[in-house]
Every structure is written in structure tokens, then in C-alpha cells.
C-alpha atoms as a PDB file:
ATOM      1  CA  UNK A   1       6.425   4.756 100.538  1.00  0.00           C
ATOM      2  CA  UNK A   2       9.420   7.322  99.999  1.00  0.00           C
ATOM      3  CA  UNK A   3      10.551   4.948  97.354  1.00  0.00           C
ATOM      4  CA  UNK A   4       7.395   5.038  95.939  1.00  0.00           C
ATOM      5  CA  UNK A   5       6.882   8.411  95.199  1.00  0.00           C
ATOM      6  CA  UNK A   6      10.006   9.763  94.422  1.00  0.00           C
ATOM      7  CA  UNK A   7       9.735   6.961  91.420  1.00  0.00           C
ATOM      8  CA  UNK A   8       6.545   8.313  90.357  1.00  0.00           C
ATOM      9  CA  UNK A   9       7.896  11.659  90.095  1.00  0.00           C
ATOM     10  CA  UNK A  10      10.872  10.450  88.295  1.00  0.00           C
ATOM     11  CA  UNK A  11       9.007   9.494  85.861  1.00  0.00           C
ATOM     12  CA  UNK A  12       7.158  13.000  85.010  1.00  0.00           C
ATOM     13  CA  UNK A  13      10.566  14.424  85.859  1.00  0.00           C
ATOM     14  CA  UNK A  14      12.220  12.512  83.057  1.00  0.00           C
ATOM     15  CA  UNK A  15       9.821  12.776  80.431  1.00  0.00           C
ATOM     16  CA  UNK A  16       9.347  16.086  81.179  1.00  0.00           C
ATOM     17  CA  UNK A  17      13.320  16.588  80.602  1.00  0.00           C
ATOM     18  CA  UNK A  18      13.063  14.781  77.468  1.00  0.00           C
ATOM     19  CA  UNK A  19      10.126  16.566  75.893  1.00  0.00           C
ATOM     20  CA  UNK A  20      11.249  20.101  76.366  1.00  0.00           C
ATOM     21  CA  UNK A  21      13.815  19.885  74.189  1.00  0.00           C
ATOM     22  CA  UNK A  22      10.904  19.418  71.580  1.00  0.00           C
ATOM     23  CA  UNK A  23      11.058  23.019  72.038  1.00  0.00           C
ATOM     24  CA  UNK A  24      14.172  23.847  70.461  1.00  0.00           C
ATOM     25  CA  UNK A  25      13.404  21.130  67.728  1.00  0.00           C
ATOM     26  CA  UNK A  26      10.311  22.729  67.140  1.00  0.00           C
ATOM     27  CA  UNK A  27      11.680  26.397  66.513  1.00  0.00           C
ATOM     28  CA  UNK A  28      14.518  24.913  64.296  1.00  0.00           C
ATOM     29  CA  UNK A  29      11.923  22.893  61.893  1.00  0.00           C
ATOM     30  CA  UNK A  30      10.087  26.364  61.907  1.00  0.00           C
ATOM     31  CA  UNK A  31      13.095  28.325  60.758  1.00  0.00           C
ATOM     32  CA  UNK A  32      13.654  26.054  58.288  1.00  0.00           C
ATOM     33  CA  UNK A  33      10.323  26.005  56.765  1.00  0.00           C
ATOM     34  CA  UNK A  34      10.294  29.767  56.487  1.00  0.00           C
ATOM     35  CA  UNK A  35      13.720  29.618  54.938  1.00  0.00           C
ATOM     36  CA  UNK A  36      12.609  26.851  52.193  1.00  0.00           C
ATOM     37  CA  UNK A  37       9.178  29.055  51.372  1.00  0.00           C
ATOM     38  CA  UNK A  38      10.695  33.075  51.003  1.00  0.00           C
ATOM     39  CA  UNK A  39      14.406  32.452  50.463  1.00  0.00           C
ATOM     40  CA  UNK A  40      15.366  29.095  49.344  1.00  0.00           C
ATOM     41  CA  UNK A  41      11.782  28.249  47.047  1.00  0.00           C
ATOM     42  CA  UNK A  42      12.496  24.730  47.827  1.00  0.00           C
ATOM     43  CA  UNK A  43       9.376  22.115  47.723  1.00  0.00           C
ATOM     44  CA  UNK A  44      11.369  19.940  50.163  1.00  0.00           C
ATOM     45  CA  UNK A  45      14.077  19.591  52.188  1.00  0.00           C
ATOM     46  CA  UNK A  46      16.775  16.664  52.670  1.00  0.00           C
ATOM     47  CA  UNK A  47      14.390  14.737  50.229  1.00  0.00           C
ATOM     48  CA  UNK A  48      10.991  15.566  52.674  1.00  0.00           C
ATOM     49  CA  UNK A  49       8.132  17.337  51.865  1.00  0.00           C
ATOM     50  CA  UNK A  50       7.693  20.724  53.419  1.00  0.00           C
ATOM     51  CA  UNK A  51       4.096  19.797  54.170  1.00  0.00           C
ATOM     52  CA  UNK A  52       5.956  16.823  56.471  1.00  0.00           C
ATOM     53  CA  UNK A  53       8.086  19.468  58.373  1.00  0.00           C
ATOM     54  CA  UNK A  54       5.086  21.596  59.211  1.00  0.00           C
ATOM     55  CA  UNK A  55       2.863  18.646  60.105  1.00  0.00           C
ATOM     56  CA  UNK A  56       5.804  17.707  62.615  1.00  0.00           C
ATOM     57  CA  UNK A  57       5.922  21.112  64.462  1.00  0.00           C
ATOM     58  CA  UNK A  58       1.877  20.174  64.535  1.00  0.00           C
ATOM     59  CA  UNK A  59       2.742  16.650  66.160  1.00  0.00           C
ATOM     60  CA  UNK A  60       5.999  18.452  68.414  1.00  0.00           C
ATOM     61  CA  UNK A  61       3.570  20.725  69.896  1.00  0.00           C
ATOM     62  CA  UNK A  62       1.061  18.117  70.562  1.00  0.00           C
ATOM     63  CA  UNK A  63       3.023  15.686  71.646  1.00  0.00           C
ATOM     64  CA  UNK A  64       4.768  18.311  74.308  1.00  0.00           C
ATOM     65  CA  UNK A  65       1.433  19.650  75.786  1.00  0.00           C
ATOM     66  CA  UNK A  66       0.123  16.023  76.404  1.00  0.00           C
ATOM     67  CA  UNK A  67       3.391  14.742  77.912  1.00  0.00           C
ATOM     68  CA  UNK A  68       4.062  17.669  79.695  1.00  0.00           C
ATOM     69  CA  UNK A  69       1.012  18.123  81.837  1.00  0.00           C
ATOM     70  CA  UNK A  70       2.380  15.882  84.529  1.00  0.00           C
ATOM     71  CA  UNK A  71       5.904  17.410  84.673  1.00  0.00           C
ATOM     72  CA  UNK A  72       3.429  20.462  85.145  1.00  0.00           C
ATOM     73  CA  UNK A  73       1.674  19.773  87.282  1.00  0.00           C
ATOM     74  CA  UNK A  74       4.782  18.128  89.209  1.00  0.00           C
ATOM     75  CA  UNK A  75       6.167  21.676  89.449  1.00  0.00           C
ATOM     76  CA  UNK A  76       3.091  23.247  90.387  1.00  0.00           C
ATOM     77  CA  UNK A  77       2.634  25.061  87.372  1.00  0.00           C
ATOM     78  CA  UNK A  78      -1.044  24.364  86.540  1.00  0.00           C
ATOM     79  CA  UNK A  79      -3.974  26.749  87.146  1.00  0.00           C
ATOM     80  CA  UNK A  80      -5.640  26.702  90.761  1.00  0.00           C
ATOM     81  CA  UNK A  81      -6.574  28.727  93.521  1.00  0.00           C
ATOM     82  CA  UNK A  82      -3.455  30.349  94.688  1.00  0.00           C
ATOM     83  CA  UNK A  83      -5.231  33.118  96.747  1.00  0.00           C
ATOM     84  CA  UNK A  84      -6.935  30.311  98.716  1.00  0.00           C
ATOM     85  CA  UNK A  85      -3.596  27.652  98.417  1.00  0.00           C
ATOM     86  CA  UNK A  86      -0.789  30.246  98.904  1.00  0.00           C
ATOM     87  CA  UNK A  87      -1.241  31.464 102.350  1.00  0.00           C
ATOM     88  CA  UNK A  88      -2.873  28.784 103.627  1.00  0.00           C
ATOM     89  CA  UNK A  89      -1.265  26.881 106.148  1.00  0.00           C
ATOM     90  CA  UNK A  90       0.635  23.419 105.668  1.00  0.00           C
ATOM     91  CA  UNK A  91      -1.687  20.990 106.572  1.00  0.00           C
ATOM     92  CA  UNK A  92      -4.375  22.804 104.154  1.00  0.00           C
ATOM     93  CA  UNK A  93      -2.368  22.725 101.693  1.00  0.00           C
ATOM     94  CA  UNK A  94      -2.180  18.543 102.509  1.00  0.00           C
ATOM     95  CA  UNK A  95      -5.873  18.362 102.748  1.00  0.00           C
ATOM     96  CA  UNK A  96      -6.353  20.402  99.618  1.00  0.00           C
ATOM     97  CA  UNK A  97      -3.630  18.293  97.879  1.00  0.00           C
ATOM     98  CA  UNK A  98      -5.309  15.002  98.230  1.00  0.00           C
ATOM     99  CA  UNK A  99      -8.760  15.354  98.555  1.00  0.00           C
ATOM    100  CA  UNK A 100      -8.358  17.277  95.294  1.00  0.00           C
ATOM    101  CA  UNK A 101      -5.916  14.758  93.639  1.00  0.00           C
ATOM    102  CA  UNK A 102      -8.840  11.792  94.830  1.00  0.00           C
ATOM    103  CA  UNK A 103     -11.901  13.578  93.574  1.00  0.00           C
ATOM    104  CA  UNK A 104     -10.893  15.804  90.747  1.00  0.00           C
ATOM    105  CA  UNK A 105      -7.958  15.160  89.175  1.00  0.00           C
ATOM    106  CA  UNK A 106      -8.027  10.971  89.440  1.00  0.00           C
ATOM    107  CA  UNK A 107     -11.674  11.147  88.480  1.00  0.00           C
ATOM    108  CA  UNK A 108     -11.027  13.688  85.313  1.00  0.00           C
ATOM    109  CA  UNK A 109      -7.864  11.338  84.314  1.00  0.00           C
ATOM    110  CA  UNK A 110     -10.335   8.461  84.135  1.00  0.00           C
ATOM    111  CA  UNK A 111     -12.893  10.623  82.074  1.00  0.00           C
ATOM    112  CA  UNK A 112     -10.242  11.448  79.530  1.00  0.00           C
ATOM    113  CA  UNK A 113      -9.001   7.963  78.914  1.00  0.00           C
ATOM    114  CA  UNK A 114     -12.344   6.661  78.992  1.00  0.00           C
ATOM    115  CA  UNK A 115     -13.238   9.479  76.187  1.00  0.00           C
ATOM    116  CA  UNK A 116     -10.666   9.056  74.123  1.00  0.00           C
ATOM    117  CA  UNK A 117      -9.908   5.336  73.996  1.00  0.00           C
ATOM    118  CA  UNK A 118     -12.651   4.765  71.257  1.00  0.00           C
ATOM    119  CA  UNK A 119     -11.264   7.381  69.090  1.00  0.00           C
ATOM    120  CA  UNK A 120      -7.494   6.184  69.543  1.00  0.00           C
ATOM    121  CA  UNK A 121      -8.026   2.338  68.978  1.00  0.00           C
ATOM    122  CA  UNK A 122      -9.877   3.213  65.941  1.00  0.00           C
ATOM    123  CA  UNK A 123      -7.449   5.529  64.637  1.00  0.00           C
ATOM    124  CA  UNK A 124      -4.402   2.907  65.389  1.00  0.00           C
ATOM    125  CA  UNK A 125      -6.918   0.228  63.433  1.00  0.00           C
ATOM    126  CA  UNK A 126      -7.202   2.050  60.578  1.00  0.00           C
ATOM    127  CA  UNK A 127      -3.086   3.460  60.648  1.00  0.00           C
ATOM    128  CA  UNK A 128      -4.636   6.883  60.548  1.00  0.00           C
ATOM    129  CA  UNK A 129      -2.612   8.941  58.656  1.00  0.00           C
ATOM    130  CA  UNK A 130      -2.519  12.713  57.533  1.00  0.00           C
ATOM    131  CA  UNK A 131      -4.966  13.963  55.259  1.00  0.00           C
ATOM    132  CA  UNK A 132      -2.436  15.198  52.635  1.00  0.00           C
ATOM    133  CA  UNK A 133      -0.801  12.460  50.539  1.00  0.00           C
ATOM    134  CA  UNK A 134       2.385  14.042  51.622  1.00  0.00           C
ATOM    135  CA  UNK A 135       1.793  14.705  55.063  1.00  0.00           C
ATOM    136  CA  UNK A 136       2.910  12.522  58.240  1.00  0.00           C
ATOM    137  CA  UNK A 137       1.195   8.916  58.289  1.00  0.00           C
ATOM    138  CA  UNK A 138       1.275   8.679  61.891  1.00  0.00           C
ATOM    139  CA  UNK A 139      -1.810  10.545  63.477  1.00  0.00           C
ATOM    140  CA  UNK A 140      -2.733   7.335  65.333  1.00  0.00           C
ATOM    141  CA  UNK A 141       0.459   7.921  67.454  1.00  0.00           C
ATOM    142  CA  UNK A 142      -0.186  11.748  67.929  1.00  0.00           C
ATOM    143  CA  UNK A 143      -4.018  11.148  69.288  1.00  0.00           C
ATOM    144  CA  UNK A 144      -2.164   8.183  71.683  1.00  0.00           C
ATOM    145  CA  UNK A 145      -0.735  11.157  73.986  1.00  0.00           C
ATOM    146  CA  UNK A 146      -3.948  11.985  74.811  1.00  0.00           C
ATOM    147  CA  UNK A 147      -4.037   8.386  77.233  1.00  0.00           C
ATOM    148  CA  UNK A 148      -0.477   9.129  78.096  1.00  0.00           C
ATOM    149  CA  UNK A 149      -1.368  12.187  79.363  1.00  0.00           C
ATOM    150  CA  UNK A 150      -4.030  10.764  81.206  1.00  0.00           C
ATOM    151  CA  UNK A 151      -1.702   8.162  82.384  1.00  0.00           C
ATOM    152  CA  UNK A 152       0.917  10.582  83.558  1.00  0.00           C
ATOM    153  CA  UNK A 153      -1.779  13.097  85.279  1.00  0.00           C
ATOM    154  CA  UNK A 154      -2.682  10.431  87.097  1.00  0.00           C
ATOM    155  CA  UNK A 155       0.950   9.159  88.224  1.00  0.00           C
ATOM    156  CA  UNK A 156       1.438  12.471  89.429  1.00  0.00           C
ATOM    157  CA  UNK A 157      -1.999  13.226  90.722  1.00  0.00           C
ATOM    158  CA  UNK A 158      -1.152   9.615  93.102  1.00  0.00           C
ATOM    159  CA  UNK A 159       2.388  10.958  93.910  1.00  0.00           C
ATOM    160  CA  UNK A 160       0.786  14.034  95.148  1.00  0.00           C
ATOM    161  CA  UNK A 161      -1.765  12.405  97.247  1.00  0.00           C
ATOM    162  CA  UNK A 162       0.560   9.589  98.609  1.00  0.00           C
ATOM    163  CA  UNK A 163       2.987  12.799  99.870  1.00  0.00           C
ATOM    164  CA  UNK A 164       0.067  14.180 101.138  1.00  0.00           C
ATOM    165  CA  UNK A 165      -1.016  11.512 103.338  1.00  0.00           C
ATOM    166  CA  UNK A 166       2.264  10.932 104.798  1.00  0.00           C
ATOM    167  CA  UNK A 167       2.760  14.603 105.785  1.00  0.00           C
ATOM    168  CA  UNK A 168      -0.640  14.517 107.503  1.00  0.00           C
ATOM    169  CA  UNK A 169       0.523  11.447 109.526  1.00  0.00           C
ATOM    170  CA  UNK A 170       3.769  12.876 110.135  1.00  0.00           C
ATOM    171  CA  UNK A 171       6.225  11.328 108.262  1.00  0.00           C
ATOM    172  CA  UNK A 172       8.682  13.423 107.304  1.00  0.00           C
ATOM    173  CA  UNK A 173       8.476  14.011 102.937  1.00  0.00           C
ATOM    174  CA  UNK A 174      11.772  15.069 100.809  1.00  0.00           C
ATOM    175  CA  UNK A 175       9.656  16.868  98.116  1.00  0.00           C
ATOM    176  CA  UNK A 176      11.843  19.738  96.575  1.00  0.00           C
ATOM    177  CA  UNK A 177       8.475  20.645  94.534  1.00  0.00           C
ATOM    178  CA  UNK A 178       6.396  21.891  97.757  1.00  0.00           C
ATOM    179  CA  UNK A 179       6.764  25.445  97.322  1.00  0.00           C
ATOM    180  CA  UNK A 180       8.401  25.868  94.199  1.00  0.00           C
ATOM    181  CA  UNK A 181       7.312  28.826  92.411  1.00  0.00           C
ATOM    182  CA  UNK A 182       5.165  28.568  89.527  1.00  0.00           C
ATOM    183  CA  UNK A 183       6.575  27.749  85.770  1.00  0.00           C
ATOM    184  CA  UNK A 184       5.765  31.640  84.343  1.00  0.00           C
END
């Protein structure tokens, strides 16, 4: 069970790792967009279109919301009730944990895949692109981390209620997460 878990956060913990660096990518590509439209009056740069490098802050962005809602969420830095969660006492905090990881967030997870998987296999059958002739032809892949986030929500929404379980039944749980303070 240890095992178990601690791989399930590993795997919000990595991609979470990976993604933030979209960050720094993103704020770069910015910087050089600005430069190429007031200084530089370039229609492209290194041969691509400046519509491309704007579109692929667009995708960045997306791309590092929807993968990074489980690393969120693994830190405790989504939105609940903290007035109710922060002072209660540990095993409320358990009971909280999973009966709202098994009848909100697992529930919800399901909801969004279910929602979005029409929309996504018919964007990947028709290799939806952008819009603009120079734009990004990959929108198919940007609306799939909508069911990765899903996926990942759920990972981590199972990770918290397996923890959960085993600190109401006593086992002891090596979860540096617990009480970590909140993202802000």
C-alpha cells in the first residue's frame, strides 16, 4: 500500500516538475513576440510565424493548467474549506479527505472525461488544427489535456483516499504533503 501511493504521487510530482518550467518557456516566447512586433518588425522568427509563437504561449498555458491540477492538488493548493479543514482535528481531516476524494472529486473526474471524450476523439479524427493557416496544427493534442487532467485528478484524488484509509486504521503514512502550506 505504501508502495502504492507514494507511486501515484510520483507521478503528479514529476509531471508537475516538468510542466512548470512551461513557465519560464512561456515568458521567454512572450518577450520575444513583443520584441519581433515594436522593435525588431519581424513577421517571423527563426523561419516561424509569429502567429505560431503566440498560439504556443496559448497551448503552454493550457497545457500547464490541465497537467498541473494534480501536482495541485498534491500540494494542497486547490480551493476548499480551510476554516472548517484547518483546525480540525486529524482524523477529520482523514474522513474529510476520503469521503470527499470518493464522492466529489472521483465522481467530477469521471464527469469531465465523460464530457469531453466526444469532443477530443473528434477533434484527433479530423487533425484539428488552428484556425489561422499559419497557426499551430495541433489543437487535437491541446483539448487531450483535458482527459489527462481528469486522469491525473483522479490518480491523486485515489492517492489521497488510499492515505486516508490507512491513517484511519492506523498505519503509520510518510506523506510530506499533510500539512504543507498552500501554493500562494
Amino acid at each position: 500500500m505504501h508502495a502504492l501511493y507514494r507511486f501515484l504521487d510520483g507521478i503528479n510530482e514529476s509531471i508537475g516538475r516538468v510542466i512548470a518550467w512551461f513557465t519560464l518557456l512561456m515568458v521567454l516566447i512572450q518577450f520575444i513576440v513583443v520584441l519581433m512586433r515594436y522593435i525588431y518588425s519581424a513577421p517571423d522568427f527563426l523561419g516561424i510565424s509569429s502567429l505560431w509563437w503566440q498560439e504556443s504561449v496559448v497551448y503552454m498555458h493550457g497545457t500547464l493548467i490541465m497537467l498541473g491540477a494534480g501536482y495541485t492538488l498534491l500540494h494542497n493548493g486547490h480551493v476548499r474549506v480551510d476554516i472548517f479543514y484547518a483546525d480540525a482535528s486529524e482524523d477529520v481531516k482523514d474522513w474529510t479527505d476520503l469521503l470527499g476524494s470518493l464522492f466529489f472529486l472521483l465522481p467530477v473526474c469521471y464527469i469531465i472525461w465523460w464530457s469531453a471524450w466526444p469532443n477530443v476523439t473528434l477533434s484527433w479524427r479530423n487533425f484539428e488544427g488552428s484556425t489561422e493557416s499559419s497557426g499551430i496544427p495541433y489543437k487535437y493534442v491541446l483539448k487531450s489535456t483535458v482527459l489527462v487532467a481528469a486522469v491525473l485528478l483522479a490518480v491523486q484524488g485515489v492517492s489521497t483516499a488510499l492515505k486516508a484509509v490507512m491513517r484511519l486504521t492506523g498505519a503509520v503514512v510518510f506523506d510530506p504533503y499533510r500539512n504543507e502550506e498552500s501554493l500562494d
